[in-house]
Protein backbone atom coordinates (compact mmCIF):
# COMPACT_ATOMS: atom_id res chain seq x y z
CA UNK A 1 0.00 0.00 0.00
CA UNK A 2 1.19 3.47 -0.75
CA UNK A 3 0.30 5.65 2.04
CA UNK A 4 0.99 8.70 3.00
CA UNK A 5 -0.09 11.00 5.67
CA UNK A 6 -1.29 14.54 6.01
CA UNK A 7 -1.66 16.83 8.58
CA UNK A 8 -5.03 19.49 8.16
CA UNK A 9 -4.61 22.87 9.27
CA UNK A 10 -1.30 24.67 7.15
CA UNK A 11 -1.26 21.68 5.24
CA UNK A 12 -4.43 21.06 3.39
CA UNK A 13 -6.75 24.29 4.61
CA UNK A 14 -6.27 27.49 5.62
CA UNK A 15 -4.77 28.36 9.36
CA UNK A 16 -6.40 30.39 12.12
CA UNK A 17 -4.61 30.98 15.57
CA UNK A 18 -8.59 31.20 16.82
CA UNK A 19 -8.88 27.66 15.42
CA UNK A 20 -11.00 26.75 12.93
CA UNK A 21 -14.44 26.01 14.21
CA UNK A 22 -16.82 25.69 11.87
CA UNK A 23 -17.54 24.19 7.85
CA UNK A 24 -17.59 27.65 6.96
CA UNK A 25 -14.43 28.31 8.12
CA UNK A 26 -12.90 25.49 6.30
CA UNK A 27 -11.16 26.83 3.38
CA UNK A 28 -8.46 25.02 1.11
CA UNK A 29 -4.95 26.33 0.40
CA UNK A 30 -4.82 26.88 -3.36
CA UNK A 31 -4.07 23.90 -4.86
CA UNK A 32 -4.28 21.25 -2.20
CA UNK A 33 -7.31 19.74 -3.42
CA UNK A 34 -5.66 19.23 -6.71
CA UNK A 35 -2.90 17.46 -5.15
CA UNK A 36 -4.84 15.23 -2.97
CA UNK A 37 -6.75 14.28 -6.08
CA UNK A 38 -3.42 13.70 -7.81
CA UNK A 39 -2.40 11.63 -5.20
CA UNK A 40 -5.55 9.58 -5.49
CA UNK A 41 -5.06 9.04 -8.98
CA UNK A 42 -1.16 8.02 -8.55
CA UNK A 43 -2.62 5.25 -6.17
CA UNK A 44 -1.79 6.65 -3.11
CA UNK A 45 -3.96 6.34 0.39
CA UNK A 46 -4.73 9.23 1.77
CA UNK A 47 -5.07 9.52 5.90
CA UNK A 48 -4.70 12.97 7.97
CA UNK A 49 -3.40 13.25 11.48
CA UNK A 50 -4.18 16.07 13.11
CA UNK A 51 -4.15 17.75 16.73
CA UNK A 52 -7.91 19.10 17.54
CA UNK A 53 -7.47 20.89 21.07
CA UNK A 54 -10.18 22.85 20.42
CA UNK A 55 -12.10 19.83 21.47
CA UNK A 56 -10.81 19.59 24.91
CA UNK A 57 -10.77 23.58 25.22
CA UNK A 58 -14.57 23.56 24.55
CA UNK A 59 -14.38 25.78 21.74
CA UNK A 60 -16.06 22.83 19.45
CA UNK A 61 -17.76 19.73 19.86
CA UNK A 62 -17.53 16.33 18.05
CA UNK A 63 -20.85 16.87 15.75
CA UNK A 64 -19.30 20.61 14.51
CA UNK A 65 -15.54 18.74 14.02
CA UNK A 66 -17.52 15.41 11.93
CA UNK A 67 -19.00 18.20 9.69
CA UNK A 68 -16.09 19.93 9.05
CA UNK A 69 -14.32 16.83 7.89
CA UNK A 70 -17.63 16.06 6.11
CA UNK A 71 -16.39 19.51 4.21
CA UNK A 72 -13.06 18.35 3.88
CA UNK A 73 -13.88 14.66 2.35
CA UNK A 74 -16.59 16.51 0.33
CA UNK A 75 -14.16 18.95 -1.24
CA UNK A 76 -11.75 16.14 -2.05
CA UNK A 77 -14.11 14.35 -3.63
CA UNK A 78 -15.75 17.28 -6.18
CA UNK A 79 -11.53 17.42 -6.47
CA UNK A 80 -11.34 14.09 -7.65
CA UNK A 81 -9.94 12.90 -4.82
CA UNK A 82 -10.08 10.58 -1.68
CA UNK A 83 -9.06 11.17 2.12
CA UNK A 84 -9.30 7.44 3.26
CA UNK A 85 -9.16 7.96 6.87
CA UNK A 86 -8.69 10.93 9.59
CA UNK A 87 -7.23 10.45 12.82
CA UNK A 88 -7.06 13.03 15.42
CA UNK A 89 -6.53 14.28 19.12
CA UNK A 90 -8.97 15.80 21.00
CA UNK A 91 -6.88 16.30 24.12
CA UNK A 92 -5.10 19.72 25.61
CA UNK A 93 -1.61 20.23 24.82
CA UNK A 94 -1.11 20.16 28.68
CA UNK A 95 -3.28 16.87 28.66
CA UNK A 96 0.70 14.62 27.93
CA UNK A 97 -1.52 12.10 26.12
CA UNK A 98 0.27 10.07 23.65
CA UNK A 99 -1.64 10.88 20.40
CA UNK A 100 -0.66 14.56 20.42
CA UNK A 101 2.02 15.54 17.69
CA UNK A 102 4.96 15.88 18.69
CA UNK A 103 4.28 12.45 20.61
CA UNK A 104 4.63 9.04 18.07
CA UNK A 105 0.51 7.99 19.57
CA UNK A 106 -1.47 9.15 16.49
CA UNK A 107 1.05 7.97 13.65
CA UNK A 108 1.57 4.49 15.30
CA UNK A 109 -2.51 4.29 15.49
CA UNK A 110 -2.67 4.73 12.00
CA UNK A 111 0.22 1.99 10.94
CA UNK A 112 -1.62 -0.49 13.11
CA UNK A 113 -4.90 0.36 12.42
CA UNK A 114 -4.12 -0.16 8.31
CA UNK A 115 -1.47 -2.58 8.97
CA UNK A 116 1.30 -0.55 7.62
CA UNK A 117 4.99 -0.35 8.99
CA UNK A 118 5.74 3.91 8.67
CA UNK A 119 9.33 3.70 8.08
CA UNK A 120 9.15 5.62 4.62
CA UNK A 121 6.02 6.41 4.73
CA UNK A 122 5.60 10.27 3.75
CA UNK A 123 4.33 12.61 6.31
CA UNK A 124 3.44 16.45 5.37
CA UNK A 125 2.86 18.86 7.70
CA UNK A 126 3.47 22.61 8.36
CA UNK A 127 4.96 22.46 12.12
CA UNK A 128 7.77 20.99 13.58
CA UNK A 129 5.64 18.80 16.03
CA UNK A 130 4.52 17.16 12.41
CA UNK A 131 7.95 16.34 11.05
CA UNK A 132 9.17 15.79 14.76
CA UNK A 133 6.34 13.15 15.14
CA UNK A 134 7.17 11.57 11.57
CA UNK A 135 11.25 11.39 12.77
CA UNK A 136 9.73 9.35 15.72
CA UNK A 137 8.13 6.59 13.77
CA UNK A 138 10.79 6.26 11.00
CA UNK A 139 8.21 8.33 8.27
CA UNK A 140 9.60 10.63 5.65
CA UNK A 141 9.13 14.15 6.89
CA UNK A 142 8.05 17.00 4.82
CA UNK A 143 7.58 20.40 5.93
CA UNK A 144 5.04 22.24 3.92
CA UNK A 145 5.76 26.46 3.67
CA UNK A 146 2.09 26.87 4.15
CA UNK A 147 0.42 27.92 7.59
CA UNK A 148 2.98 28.23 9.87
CA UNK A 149 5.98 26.62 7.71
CA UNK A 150 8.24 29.42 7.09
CA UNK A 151 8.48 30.31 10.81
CA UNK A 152 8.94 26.25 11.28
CA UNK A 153 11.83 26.30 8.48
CA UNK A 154 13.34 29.75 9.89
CA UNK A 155 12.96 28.82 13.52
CA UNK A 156 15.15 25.80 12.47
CA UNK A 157 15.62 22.32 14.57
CA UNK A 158 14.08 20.13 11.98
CA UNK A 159 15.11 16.67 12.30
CA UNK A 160 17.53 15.17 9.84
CA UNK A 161 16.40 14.33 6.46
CA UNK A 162 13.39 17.06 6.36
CA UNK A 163 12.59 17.87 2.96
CA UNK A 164 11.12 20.62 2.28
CA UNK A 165 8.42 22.10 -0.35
CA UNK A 166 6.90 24.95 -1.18
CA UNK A 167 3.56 23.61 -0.91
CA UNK A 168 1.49 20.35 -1.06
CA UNK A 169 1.14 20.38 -4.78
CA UNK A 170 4.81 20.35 -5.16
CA UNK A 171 4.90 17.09 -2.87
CA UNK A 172 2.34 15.79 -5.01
CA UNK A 173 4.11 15.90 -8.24
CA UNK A 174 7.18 14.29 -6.71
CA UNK A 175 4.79 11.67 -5.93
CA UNK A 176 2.54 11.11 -8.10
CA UNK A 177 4.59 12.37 -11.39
């Protein structure tokens, strides 16, 4: 299986340091809906991991976070792509659960739950906790220079064998040429 795993916010939709808490408030980064379709049609499996503290701070429930995914898969899909699967923590960042990026938790869900081994597998993500939680399973991590991934790339500290891209599209045709 050809897998490879996305985070959400700077990665595949828009950023907001309020959080984004509604459908409407869902919005795409140019292009990213292209390249998850591309990715579809170059066989890949699509799965995003993302951190969702706005659960545990109250500032969204489950039902509003299902129907902004429900956005998300239906965008893909008018795209002409696929998100397979989305995995996701609903816990604080003071909460030191295991499934919180930086932490290994959510990526190691998602190789046993598909019954993949993540050495190699591509991880994208705009944050260092995203490439930092990719180095920890033996993934391929790529920072994204959307959202917050110029401060990540300035701020420097990435772990060894980042690559880096200007945006998802550009990971895309690497790919999926």
């Amino acid at each position: 299986m050809k897998l490879v795993i996305l985070d959400r916010d700077g990665t595949i939709n828009q950023d907001s340091d309020q959080y984004i808490k509604s459908p409407a408030e869902w919005k795409p980064i140019p292009g990213s809906l292209e390249a998850i379709a591309r990715l579809t049609q170059g066989g890949w499996r699509i799965v995003v991991a993302t951190n969702q503290s706005g659960i545990a701070r109250g500032l969204f429930d489950m039902a509003t976070l299902n129907a902004i995914h429900a956005e998300m898969h239906r965008a893909a899909i008018q795209a002409g792509g696929r998100i397979d699967a989305i995995f996701f923590c609903p816990h604080a960042a003071d909460s030191n659960c295991e499934c919180r990026k930086p932490k290994p938790g959510l990526l190691r869900e998602i190789g046993a739950r598909l019954g993949v081994e993540l050495p190699g597998v591509p991880m994208i993500g705009d944050a260092l906790r995203d490439v930092q939680a990719a180095a920890a399973v033996g993934a391929k991590p790529w920072l994204v220079l959307t959202g917050k991934g110029r401060q990540t790339r300035d701020a420097g500290g990435l772990p060894p064998g980042t690559e880096i891209a200007p945006d998802l599209a550009a990971i895309a045709a690497r790919l999926a040429p």
